[in-house]
N, C-alpha and C. Protein backbone atom coordinates (compact mmCIF):
# COMPACT_ATOMS: atom_id res chain seq x y z
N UNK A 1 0.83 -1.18 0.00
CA UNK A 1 0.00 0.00 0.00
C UNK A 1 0.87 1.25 0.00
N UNK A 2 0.27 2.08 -0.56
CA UNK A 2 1.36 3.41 -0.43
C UNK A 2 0.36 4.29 0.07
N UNK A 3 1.22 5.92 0.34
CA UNK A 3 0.35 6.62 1.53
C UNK A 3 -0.48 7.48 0.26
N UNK A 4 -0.46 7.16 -0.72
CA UNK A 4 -1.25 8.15 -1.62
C UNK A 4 -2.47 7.67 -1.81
N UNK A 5 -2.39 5.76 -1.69
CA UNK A 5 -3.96 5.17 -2.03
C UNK A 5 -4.52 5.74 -0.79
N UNK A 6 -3.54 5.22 0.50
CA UNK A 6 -4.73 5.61 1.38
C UNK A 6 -5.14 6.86 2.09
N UNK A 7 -4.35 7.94 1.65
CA UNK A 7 -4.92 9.16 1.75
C UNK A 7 -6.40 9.37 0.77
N UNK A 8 -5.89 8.59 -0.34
CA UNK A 8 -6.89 9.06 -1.10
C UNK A 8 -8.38 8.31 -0.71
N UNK A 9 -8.06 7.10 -0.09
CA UNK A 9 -9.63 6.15 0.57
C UNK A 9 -10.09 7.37 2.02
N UNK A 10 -9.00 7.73 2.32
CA UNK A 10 -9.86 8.93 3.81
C UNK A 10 -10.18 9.85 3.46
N UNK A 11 -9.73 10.40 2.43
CA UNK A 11 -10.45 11.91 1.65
C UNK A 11 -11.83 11.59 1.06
N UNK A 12 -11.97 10.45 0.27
CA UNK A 12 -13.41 9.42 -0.28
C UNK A 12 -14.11 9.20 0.91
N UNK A 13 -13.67 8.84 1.70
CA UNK A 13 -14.93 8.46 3.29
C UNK A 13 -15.01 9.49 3.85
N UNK A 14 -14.38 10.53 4.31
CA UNK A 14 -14.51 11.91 4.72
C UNK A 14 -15.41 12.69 3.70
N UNK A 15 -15.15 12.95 2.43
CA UNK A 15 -16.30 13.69 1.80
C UNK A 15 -17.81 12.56 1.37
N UNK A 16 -17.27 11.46 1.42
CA UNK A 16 -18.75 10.76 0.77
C UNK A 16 -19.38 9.82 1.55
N UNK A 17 -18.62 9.47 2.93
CA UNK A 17 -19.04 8.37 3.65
C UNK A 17 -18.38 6.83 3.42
N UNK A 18 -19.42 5.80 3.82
CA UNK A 18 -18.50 4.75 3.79
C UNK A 18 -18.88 4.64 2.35
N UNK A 19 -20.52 5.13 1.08
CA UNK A 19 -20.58 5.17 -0.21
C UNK A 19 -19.43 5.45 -0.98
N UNK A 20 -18.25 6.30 -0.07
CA UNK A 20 -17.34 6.63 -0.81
C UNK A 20 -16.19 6.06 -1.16
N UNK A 21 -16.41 4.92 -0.78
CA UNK A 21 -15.07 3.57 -0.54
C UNK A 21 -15.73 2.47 -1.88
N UNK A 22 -16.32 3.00 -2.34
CA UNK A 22 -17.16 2.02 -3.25
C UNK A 22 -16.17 2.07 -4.76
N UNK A 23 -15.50 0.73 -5.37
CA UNK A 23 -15.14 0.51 -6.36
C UNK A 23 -15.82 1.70 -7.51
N UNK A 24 -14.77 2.16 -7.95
CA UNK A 24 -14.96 3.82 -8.99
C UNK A 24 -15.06 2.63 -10.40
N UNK A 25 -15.84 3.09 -11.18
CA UNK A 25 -15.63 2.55 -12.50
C UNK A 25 -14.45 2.75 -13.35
N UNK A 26 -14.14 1.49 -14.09
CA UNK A 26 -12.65 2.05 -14.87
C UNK A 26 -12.84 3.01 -15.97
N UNK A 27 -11.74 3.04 -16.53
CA UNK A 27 -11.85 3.80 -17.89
C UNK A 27 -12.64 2.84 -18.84
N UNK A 28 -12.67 3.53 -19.97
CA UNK A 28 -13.65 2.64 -21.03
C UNK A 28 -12.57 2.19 -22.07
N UNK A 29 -13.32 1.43 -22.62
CA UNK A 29 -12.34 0.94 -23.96
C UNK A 29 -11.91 1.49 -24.65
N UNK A 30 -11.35 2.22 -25.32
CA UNK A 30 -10.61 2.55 -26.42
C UNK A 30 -11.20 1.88 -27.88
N UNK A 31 -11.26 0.63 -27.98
CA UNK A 31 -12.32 0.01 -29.05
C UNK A 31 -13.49 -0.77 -28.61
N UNK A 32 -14.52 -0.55 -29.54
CA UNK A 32 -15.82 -1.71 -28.86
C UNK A 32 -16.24 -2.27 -30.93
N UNK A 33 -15.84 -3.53 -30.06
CA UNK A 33 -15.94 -4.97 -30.94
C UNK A 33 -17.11 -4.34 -32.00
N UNK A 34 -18.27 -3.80 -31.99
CA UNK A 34 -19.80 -3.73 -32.88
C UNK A 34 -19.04 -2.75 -33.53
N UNK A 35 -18.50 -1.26 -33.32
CA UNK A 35 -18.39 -0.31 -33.94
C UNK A 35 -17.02 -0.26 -34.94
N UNK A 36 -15.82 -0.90 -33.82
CA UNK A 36 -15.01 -0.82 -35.05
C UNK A 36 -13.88 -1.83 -35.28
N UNK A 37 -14.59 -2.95 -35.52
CA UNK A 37 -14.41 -3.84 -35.78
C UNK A 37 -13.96 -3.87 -37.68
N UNK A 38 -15.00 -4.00 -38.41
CA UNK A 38 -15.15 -4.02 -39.79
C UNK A 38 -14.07 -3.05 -39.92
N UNK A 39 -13.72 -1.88 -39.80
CA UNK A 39 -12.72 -0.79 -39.75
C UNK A 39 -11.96 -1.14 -39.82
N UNK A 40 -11.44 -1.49 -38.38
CA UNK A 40 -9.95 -2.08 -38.38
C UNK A 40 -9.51 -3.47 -39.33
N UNK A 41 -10.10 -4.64 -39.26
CA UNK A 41 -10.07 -5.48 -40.26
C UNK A 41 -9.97 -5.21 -41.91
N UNK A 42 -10.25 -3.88 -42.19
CA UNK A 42 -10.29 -3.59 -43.71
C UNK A 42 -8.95 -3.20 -43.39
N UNK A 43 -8.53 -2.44 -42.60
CA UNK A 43 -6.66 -1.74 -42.46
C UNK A 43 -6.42 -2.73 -42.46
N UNK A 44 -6.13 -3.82 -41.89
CA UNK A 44 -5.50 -4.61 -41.37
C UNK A 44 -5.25 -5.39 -42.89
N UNK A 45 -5.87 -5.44 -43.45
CA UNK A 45 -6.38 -6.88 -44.80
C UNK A 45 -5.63 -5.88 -45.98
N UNK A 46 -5.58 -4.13 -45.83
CA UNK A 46 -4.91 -3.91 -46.53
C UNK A 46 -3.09 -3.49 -46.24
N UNK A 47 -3.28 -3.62 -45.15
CA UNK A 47 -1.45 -3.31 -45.12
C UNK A 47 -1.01 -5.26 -44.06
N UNK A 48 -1.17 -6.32 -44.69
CA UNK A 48 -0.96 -7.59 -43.77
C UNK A 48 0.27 -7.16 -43.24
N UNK A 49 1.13 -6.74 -43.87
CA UNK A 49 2.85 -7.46 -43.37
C UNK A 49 3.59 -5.85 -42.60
N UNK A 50 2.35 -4.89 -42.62
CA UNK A 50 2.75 -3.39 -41.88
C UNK A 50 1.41 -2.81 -40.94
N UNK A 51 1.50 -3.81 -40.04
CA UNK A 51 0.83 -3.25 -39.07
C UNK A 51 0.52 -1.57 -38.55
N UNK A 52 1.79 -1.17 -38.39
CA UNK A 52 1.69 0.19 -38.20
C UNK A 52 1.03 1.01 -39.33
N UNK A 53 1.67 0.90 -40.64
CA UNK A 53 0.74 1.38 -41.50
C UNK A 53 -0.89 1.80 -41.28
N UNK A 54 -1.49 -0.12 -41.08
CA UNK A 54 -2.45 -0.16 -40.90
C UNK A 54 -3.22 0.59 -39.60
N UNK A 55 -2.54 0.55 -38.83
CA UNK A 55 -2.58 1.46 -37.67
C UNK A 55 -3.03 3.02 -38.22
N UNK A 56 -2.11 3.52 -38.56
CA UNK A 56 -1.61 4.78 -38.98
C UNK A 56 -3.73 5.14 -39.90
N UNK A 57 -3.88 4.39 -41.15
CA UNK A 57 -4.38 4.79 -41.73
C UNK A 57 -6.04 4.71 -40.69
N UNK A 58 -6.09 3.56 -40.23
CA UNK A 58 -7.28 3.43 -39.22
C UNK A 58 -7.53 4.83 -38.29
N UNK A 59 -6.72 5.13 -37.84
CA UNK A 59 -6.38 6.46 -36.85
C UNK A 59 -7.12 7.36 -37.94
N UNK A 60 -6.19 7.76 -39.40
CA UNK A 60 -7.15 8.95 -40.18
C UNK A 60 -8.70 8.90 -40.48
N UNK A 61 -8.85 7.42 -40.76
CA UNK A 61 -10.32 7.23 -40.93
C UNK A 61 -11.27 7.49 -40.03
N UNK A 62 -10.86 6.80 -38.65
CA UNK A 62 -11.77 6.80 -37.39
C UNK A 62 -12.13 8.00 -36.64
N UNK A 63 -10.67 8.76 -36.86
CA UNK A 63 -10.63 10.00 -35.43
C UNK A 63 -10.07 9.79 -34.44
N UNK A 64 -9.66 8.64 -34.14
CA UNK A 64 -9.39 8.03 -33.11
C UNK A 64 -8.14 7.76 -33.21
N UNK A 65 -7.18 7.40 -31.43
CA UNK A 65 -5.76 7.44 -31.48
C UNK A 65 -5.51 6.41 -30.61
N UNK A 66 -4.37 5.13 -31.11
CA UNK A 66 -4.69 3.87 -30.21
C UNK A 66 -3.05 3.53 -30.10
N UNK A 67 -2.38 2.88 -29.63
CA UNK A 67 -1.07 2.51 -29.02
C UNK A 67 -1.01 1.17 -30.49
N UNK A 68 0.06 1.03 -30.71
CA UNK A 68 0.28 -0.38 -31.16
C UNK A 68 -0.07 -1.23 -30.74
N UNK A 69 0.51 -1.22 -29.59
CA UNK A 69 -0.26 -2.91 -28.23
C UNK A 69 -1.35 -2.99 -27.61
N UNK A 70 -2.25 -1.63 -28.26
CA UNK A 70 -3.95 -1.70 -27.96
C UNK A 70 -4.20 -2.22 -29.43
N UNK A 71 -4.15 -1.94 -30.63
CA UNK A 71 -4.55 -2.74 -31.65
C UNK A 71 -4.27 -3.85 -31.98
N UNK A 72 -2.81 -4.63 -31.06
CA UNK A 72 -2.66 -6.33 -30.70
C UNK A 72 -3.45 -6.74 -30.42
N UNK A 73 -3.70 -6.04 -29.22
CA UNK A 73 -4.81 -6.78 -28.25
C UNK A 73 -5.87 -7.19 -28.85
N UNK A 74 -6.61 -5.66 -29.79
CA UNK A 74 -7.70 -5.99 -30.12
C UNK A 74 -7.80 -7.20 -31.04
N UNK A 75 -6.73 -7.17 -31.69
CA UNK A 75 -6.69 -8.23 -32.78
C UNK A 75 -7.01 -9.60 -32.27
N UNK A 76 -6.05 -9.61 -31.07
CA UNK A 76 -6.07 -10.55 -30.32
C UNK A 76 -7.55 -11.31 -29.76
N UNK A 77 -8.32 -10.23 -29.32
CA UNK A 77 -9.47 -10.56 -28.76
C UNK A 77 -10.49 -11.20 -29.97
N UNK A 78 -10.19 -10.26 -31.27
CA UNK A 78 -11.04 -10.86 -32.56
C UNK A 78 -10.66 -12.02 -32.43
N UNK A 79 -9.19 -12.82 -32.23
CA UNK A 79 -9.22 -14.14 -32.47
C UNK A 79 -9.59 -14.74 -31.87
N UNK A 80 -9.46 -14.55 -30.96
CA UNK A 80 -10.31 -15.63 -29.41
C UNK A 80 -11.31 -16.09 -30.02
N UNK A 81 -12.33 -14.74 -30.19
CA UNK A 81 -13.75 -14.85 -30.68
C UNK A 81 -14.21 -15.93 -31.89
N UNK A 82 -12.60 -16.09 -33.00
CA UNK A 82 -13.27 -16.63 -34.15
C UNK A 82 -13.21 -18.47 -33.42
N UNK A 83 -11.86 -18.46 -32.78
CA UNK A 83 -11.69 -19.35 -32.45
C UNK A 83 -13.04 -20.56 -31.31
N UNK A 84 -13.34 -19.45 -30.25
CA UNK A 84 -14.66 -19.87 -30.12
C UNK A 84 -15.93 -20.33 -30.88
């Protein structure tokens, strides 16, 4: 534990009570599987052997700005899925 979590759990119970010790929601995804899915798979199908590329051009299309090892992942997770 360090003194910053738990300053920060007595500042949460001091302004909110013991409601205030309650698990905070995380951040959100960065990609969701329904929306951009088809997207990324068209980059992907057109640059196979340059990921980043494909990266690169997905980013101009979408609006959106993602790490290399967040578009692994995602890839990653598509496969799980087919594999299931």
């Amino acid at each position: 534990m360090t003194y910053v979590s738990v300053n920060s759990w007595v500042k949460r119970y001091k302004d909110f009570g013991i409601d205030g010790l309650q698990t905070l929601p995380g951040r959100k995804p960065l990609l969701n599987k329904e929306i951009d899915k088809e997207s990324i798979l068209r980059a992907v199908k057109a640059h196979r052997q340059r990921l980043q590329t494909a990266k690169v051009e997905w980013e101009e299309q979408s609006g959106k700005t993602i790490s290399i090892s967040t578009l692994k992942s995602f890839l990653k997770v598509l496969t799980d899925d087919i594999k299931e």
